[in-house]
N, C-alpha and C. Protein backbone atom coordinates (compact mmCIF):
# COMPACT_ATOMS: atom_id res chain seq x y z
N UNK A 1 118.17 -41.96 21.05
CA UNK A 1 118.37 -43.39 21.10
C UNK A 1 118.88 -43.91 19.76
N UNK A 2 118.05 -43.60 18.59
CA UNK A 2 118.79 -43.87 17.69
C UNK A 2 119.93 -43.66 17.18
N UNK A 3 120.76 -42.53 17.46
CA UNK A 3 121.92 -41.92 17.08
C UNK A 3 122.86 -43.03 17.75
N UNK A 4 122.25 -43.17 19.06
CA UNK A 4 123.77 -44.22 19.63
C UNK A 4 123.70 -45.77 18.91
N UNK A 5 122.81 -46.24 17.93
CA UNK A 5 122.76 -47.24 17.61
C UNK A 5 123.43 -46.92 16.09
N UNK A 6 123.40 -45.58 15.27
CA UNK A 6 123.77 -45.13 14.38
C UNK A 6 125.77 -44.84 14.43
N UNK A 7 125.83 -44.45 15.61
CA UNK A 7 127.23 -44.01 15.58
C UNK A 7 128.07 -45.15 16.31
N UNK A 8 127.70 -45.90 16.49
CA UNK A 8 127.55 -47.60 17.06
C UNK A 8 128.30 -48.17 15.67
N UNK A 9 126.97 -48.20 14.98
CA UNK A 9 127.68 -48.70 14.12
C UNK A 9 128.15 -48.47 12.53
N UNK A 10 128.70 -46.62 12.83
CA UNK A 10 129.24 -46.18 11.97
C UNK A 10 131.04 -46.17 12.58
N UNK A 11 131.01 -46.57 13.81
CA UNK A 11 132.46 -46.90 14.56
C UNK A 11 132.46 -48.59 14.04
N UNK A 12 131.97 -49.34 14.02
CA UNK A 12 131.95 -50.40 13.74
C UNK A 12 132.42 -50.30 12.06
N UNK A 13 131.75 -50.66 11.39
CA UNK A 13 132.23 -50.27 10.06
C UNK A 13 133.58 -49.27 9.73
N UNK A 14 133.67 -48.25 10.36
CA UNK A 14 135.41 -47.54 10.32
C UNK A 14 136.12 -48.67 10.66
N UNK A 15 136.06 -49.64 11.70
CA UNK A 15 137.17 -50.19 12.27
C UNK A 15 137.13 -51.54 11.06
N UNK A 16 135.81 -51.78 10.65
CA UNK A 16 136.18 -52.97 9.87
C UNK A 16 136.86 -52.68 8.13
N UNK A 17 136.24 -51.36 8.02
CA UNK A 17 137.08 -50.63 6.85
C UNK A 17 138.94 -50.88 7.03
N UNK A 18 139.22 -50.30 8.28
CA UNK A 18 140.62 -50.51 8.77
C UNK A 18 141.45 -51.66 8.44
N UNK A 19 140.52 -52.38 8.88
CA UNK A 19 140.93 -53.97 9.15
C UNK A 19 140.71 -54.63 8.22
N UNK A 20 139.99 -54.58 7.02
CA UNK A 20 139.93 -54.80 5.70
C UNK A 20 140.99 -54.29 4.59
N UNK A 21 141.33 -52.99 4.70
CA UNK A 21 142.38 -52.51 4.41
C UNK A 21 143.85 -52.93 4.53
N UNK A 22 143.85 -53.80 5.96
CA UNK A 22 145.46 -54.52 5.76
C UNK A 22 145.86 -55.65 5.43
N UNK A 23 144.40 -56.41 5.45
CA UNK A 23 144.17 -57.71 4.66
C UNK A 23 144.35 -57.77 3.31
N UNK A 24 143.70 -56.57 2.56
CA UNK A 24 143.31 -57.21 0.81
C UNK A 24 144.41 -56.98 0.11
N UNK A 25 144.23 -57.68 -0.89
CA UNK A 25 145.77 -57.60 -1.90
C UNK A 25 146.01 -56.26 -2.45
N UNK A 26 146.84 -55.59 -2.49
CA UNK A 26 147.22 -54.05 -2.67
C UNK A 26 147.04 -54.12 -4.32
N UNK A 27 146.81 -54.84 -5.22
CA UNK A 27 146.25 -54.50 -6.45
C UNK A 27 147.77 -54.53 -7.41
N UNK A 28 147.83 -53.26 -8.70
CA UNK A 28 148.33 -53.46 -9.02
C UNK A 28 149.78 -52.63 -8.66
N UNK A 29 149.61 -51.52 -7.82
CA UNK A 29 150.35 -50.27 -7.12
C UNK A 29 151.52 -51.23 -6.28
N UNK A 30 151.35 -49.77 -5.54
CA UNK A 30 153.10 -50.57 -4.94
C UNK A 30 152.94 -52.15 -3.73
N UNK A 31 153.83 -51.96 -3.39
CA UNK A 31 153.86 -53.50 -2.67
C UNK A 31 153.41 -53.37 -1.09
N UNK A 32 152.18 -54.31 -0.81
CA UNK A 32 152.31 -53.79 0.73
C UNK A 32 152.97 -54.57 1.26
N UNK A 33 152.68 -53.93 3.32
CA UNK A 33 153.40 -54.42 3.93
C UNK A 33 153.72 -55.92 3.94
N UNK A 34 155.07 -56.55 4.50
CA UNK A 34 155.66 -57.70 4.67
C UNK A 34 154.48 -58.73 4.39
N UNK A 35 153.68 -59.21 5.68
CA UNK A 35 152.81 -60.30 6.04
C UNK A 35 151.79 -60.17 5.02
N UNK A 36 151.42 -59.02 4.64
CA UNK A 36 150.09 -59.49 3.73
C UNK A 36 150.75 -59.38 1.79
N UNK A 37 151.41 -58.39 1.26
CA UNK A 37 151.98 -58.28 0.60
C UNK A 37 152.77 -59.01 -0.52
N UNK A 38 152.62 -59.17 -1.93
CA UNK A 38 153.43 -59.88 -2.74
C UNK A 38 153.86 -58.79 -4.07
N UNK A 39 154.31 -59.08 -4.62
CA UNK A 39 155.43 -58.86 -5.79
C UNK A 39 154.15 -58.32 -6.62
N UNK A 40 153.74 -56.57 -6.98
CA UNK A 40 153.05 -56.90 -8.23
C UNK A 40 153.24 -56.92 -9.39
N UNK A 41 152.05 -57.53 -10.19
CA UNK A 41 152.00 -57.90 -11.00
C UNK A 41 152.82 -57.25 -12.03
N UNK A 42 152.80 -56.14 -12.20
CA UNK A 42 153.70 -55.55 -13.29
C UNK A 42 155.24 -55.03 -13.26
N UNK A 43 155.19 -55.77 -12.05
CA UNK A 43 156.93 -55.74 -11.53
C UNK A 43 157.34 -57.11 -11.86
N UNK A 44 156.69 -58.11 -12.67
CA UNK A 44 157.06 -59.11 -12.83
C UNK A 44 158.01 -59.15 -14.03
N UNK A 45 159.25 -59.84 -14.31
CA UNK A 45 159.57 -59.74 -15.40
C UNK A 45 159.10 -60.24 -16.43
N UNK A 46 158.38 -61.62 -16.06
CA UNK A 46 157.23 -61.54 -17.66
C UNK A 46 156.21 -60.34 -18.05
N UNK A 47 156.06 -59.94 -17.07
CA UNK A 47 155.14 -58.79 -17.32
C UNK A 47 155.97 -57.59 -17.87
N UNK A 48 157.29 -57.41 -17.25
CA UNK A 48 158.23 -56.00 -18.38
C UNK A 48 158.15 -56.33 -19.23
N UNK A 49 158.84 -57.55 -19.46
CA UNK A 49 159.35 -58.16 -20.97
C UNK A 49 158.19 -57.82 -21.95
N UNK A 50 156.78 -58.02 -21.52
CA UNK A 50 155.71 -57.96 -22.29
C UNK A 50 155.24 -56.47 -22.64
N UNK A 51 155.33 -55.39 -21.86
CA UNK A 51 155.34 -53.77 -21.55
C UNK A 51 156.28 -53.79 -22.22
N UNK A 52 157.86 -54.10 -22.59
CA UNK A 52 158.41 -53.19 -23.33
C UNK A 52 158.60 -53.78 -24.82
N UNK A 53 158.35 -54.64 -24.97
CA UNK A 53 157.47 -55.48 -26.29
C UNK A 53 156.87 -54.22 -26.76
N UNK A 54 155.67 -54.24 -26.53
CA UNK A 54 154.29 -53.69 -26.56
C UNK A 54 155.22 -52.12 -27.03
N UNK A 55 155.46 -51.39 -25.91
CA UNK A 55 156.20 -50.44 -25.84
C UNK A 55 157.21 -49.87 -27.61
N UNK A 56 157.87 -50.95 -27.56
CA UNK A 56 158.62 -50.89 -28.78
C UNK A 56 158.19 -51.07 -30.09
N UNK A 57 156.71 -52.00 -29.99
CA UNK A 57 156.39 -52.14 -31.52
C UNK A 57 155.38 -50.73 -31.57
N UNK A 58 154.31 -50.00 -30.23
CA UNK A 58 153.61 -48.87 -30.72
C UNK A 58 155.15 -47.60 -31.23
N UNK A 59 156.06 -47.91 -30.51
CA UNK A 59 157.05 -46.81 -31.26
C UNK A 59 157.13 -47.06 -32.90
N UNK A 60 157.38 -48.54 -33.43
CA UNK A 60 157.34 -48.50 -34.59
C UNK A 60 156.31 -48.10 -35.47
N UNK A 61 155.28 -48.38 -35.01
CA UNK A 61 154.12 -48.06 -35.41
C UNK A 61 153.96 -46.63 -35.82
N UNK A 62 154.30 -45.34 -34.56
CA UNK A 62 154.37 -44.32 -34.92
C UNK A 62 155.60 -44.03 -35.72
N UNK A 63 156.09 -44.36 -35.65
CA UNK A 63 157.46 -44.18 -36.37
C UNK A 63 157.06 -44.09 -38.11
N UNK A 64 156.74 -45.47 -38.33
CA UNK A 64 156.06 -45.88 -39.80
C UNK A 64 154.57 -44.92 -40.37
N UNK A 65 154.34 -44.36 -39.06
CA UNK A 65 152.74 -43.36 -39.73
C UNK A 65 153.18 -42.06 -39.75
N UNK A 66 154.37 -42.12 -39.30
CA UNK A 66 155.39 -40.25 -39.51
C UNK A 66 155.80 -40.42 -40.77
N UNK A 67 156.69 -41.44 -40.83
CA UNK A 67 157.19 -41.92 -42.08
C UNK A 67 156.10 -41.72 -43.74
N UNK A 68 155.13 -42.45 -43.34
CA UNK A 68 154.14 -42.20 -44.80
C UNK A 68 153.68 -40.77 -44.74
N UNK A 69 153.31 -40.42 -43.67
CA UNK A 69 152.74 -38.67 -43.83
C UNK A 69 153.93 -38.15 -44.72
N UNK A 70 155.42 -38.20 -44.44
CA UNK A 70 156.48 -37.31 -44.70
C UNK A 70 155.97 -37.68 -46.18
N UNK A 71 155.98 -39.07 -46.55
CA UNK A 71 156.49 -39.35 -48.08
C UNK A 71 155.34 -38.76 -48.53
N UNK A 72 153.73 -38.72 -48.31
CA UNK A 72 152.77 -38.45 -48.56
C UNK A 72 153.00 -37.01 -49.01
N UNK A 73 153.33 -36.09 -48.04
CA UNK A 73 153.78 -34.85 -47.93
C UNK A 73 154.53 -34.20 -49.12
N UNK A 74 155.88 -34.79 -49.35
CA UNK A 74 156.94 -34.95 -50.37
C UNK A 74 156.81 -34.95 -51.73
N UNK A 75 155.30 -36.42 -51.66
CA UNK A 75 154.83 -36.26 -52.86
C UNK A 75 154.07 -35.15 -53.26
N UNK A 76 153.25 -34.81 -52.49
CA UNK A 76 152.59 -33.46 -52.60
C UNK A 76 153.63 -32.05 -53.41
N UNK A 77 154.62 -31.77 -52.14
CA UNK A 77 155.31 -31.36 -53.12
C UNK A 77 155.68 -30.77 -54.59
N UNK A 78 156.29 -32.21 -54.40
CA UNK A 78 157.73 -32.52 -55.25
C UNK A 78 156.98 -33.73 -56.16
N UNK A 79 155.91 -33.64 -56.35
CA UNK A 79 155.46 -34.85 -57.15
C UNK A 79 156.47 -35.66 -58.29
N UNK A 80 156.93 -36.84 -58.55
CA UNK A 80 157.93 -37.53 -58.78
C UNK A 80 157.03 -37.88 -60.65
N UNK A 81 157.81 -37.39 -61.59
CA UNK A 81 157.13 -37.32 -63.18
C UNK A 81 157.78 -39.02 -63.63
């Protein structure tokens, strides 16, 4: 008796899992379908513009901490009298 009240409503819950699933906003991943679906967020172009910002100054960043190691390095070296 209990099992049919158990698998009752472990079919119940699958179907509302389902059906919850085509409702909620797909996050930040790809775009869902048509009717429920919008543009995400990081496909926005304020949002690139801001990613490749970001993007370009950690390049400088490493760029400038290669840079002092080398001279650091150099001086080691080649120490400058």
């Amino acid at each position: 008796m209990l099992d049919r009240f158990y698998l009752l409503l472990l079919g119940i819950a699958a179907l509302a899992a389902v059906a919850l699933s085509l409702v909620w906003p797909q996050g930040l991943g790809a775009r869902s379908p048509e009717p429920f679906g919008h543009t995400p967020v990081q496909q926005t172009p304020e949002v690139k513009a801001a990613m490749q910002r970001e993007h370009e100054a950690a390049q400088r960043r490493v760029n400038e901490a290669r840079e002092a190691v080398r001279n650091i390095q150099n001086q080691a070296i080649a120490p400058s009298q």
